[in-house]
Protein backbone atom coordinates (compact mmCIF):
# COMPACT_ATOMS: atom_id res chain seq x y z
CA UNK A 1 80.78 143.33 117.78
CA UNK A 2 78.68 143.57 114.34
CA UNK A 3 82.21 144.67 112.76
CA UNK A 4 84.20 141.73 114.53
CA UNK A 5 81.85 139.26 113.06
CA UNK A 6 81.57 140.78 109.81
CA UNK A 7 85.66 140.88 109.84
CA UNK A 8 85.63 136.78 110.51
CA UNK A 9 82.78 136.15 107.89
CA UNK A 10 85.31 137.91 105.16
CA UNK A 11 88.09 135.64 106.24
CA UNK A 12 85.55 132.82 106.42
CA UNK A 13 84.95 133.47 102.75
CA UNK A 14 88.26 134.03 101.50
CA UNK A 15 90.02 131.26 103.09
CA UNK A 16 92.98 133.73 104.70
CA UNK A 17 91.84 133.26 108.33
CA UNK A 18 95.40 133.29 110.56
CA UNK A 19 98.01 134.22 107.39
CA UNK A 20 100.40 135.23 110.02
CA UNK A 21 100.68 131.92 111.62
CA UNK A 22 101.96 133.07 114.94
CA UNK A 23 101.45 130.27 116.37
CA UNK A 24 102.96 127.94 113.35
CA UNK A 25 106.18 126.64 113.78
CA UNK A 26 107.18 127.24 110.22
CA UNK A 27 110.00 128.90 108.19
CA UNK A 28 109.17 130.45 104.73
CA UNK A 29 110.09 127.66 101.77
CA UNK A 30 112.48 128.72 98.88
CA UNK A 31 109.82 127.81 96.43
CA UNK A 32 106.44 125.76 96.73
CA UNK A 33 105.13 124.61 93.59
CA UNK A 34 101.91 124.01 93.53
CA UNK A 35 100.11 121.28 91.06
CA UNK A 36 96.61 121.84 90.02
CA UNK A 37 94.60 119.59 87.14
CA UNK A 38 91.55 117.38 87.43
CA UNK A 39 91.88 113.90 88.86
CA UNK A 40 93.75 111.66 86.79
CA UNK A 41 95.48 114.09 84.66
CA UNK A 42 98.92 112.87 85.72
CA UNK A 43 99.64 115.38 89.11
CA UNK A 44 101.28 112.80 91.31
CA UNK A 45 103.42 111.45 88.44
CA UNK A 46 104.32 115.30 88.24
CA UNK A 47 104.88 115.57 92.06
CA UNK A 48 106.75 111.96 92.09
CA UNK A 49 109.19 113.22 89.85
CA UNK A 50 110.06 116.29 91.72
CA UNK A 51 110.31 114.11 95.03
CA UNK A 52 113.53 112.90 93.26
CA UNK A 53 114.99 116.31 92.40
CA UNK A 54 115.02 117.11 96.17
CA UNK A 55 111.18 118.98 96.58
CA UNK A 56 109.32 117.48 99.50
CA UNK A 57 105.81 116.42 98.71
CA UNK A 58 102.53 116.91 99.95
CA UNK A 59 99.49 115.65 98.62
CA UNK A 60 96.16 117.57 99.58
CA UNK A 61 94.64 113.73 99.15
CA UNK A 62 96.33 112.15 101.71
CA UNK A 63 96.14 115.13 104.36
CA UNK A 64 92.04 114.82 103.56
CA UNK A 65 92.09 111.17 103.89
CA UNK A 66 94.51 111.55 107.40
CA UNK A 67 91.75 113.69 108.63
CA UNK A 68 89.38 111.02 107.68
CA UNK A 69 91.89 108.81 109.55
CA UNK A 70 91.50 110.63 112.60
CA UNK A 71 87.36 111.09 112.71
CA UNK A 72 86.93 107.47 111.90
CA UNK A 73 85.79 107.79 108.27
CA UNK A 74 85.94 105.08 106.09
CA UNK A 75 88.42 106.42 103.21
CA UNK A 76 85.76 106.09 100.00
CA UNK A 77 85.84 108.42 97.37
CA UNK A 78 81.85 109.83 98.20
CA UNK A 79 83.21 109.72 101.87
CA UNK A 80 86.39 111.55 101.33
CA UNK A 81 84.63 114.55 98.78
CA UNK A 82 82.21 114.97 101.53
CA UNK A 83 84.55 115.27 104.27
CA UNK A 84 86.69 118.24 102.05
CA UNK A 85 83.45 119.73 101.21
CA UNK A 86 82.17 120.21 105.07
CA UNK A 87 85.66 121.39 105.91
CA UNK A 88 85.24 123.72 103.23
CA UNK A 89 81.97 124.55 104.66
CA UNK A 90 83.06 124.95 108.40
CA UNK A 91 86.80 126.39 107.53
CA UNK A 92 86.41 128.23 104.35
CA UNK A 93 87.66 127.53 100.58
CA UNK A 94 91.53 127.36 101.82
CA UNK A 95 90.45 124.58 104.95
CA UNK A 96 92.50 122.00 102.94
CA UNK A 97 95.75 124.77 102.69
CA UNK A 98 95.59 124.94 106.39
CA UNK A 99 95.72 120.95 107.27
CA UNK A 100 98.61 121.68 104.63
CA UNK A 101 100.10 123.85 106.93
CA UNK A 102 99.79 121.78 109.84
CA UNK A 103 101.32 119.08 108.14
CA UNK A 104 104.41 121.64 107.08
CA UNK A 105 104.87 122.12 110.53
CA UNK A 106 105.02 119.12 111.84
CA UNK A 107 108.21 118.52 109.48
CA UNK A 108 109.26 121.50 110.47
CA UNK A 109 109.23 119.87 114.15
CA UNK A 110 110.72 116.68 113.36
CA UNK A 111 113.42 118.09 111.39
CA UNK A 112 112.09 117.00 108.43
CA UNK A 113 112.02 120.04 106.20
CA UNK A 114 113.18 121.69 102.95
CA UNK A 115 113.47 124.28 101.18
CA UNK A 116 111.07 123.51 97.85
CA UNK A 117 108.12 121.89 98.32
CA UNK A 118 105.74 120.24 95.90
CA UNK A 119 101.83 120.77 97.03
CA UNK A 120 99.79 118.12 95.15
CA UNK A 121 96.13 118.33 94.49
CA UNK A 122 95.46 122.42 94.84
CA UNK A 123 92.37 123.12 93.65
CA UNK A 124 90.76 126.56 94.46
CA UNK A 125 92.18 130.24 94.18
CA UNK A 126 92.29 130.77 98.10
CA UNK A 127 94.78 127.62 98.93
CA UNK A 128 96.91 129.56 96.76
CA UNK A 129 96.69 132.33 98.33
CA UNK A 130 97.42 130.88 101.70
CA UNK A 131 100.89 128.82 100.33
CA UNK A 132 101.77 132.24 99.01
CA UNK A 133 101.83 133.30 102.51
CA UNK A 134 104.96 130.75 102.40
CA UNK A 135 107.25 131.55 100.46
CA UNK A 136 107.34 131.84 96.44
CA UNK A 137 104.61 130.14 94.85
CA UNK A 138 104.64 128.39 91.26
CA UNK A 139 101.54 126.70 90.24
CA UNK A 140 101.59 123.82 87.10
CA UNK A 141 98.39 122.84 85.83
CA UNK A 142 98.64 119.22 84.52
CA UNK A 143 95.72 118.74 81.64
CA UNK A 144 94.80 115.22 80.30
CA UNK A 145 91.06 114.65 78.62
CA UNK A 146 88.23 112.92 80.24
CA UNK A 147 89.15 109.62 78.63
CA UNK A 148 92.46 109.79 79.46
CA UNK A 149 92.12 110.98 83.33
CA UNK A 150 89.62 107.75 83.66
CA UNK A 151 91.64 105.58 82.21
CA UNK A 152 94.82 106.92 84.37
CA UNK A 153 92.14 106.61 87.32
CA UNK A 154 91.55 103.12 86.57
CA UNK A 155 94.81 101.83 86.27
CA UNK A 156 95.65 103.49 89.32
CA UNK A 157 93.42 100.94 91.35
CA UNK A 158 93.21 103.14 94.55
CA UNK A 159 90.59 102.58 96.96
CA UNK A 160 88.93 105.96 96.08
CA UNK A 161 88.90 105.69 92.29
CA UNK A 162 85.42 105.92 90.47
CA UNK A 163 83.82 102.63 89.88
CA UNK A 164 82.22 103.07 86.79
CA UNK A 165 82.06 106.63 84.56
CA UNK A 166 79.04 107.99 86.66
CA UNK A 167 81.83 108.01 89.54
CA UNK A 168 83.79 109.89 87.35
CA UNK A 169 81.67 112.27 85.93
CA UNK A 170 80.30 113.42 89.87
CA UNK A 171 83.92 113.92 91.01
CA UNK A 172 84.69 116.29 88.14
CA UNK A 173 81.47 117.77 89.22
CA UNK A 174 82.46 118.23 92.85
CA UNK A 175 85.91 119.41 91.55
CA UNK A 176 84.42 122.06 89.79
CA UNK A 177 82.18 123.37 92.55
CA UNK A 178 85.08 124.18 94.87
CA UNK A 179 86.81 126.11 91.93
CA UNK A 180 89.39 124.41 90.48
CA UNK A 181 88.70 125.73 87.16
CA UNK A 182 89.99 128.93 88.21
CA UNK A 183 93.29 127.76 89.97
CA UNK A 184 93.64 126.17 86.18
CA UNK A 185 93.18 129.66 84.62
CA UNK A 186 96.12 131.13 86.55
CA UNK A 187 98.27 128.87 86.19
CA UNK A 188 101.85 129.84 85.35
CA UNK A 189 102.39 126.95 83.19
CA UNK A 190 100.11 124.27 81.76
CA UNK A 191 101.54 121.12 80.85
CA UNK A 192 99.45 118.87 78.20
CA UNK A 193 99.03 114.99 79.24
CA UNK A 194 96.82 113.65 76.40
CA UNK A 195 99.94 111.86 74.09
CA UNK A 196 103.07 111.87 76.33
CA UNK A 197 104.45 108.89 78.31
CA UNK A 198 105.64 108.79 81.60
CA UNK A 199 109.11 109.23 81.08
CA UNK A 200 107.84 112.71 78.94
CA UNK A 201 105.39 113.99 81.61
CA UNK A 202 108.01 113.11 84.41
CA UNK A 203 110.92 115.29 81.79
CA UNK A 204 108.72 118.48 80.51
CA UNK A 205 107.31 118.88 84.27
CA UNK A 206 110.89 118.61 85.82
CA UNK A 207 112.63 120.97 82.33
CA UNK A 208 109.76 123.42 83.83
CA UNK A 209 110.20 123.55 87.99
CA UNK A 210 114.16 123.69 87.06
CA UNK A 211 113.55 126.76 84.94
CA UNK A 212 111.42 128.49 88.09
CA UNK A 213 114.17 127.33 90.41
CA UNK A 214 117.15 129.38 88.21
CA UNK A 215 114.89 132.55 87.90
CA UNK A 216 114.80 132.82 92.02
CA UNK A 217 118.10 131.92 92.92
């Protein structure tokens, strides 16, 4: 029994509980790209642009908030980084990969699948891990500078961005508890956000995921 336990505890910790899926309804994508970066640096612009070169999307974000959805939970910012941190605490560091997975499935289900997939919003070594369990796995790490991430942040006008720069500053805190700095670090490719537009973020992200596509077909 002591083994057992200490067996789950490991898992616990690493965030690779269930990596077999058996009981997932889910066939291995051609290539998952995964974008990492610190809020505001320009990910979903990243992951938009794919969306229209045929990857499906799925934002980590919006599977935390349709958990949130589903327990009643008032989608804040302080409410929403609380409710991924107790996951995190309950589930492990790759909690968010699996309600990832869940949500994979369910295309799979509906028939709504495809072969490349853009995962928006990793942000800790194990949820790696656990999309690698997936298929290929690419991850782009989208940097901007404080100033620049706030004022994307801002214009953005979502009902979770930080009111004021104290907002700000405690969500790159809590960012940077659950490890994201090190999903940064192994990053395949970094792409810079401090002095392009739109139209050159959207091009340089899209010149890069075309490049990973040719080297694995």
């Amino acid at each position: 029994m002591a083994e057992k336990d200490t067996n789950e505890e490991k898992k616990k910790e690493t965030g690779t509980r269930n990596t077999e899926f058996p009981d997932k309804n889910i066939k291995k994508a051609k290539l998952i790209v995964c974008l990492t970066g610190m809020p505001g640096s320009g990910k979903s612009t990243v992951a938009e642009s794919l969306k229209k070169n045929g990857f499906a999307v799925i934002t980590m974000g919006d599977v935390v908030r349709d958990e949130a959805k589903r327990k009643n939970i008032e989608p804040t910012d302080t409410n929403l980084g609380n409710l991924m941190l107790k996951l995190r605490r309950e589930s492990g560091p790759g909690a968010i990969a699996h309600l990832i997975l869940d949500e994979i499935e369910r295309r799979e289900i509906r028939g709504d699948a495809a072969q490349n997939i853009v995962i928006d919003g990793i942000r800790s070594v194990p949820e790696v891990e656990l999309m690698r369990t997936m298929g290929q796995v690419k991850l782009l790490a989208i940097h901007a500078s404080a100033p620049t991430r706030f004022d994307h942040l801002k214009k953005r006008a979502r009902g979770d961005a930080p009111l004021n720069e104290s907002d700000f500053g405690m969500r790159d805190k809590r960012e940077l508890d659950v490890g994201i700095s090190e999903a940064i670090a192994m990053s395949d490719e970094m792409l810079s956000n401090n002095n392009l537009t739109i139209k050159e973020l959207k091009e340089s992200a899209v010149g890069i995921v075309q490049k990973w596509v040719g080297e694995i077909l």
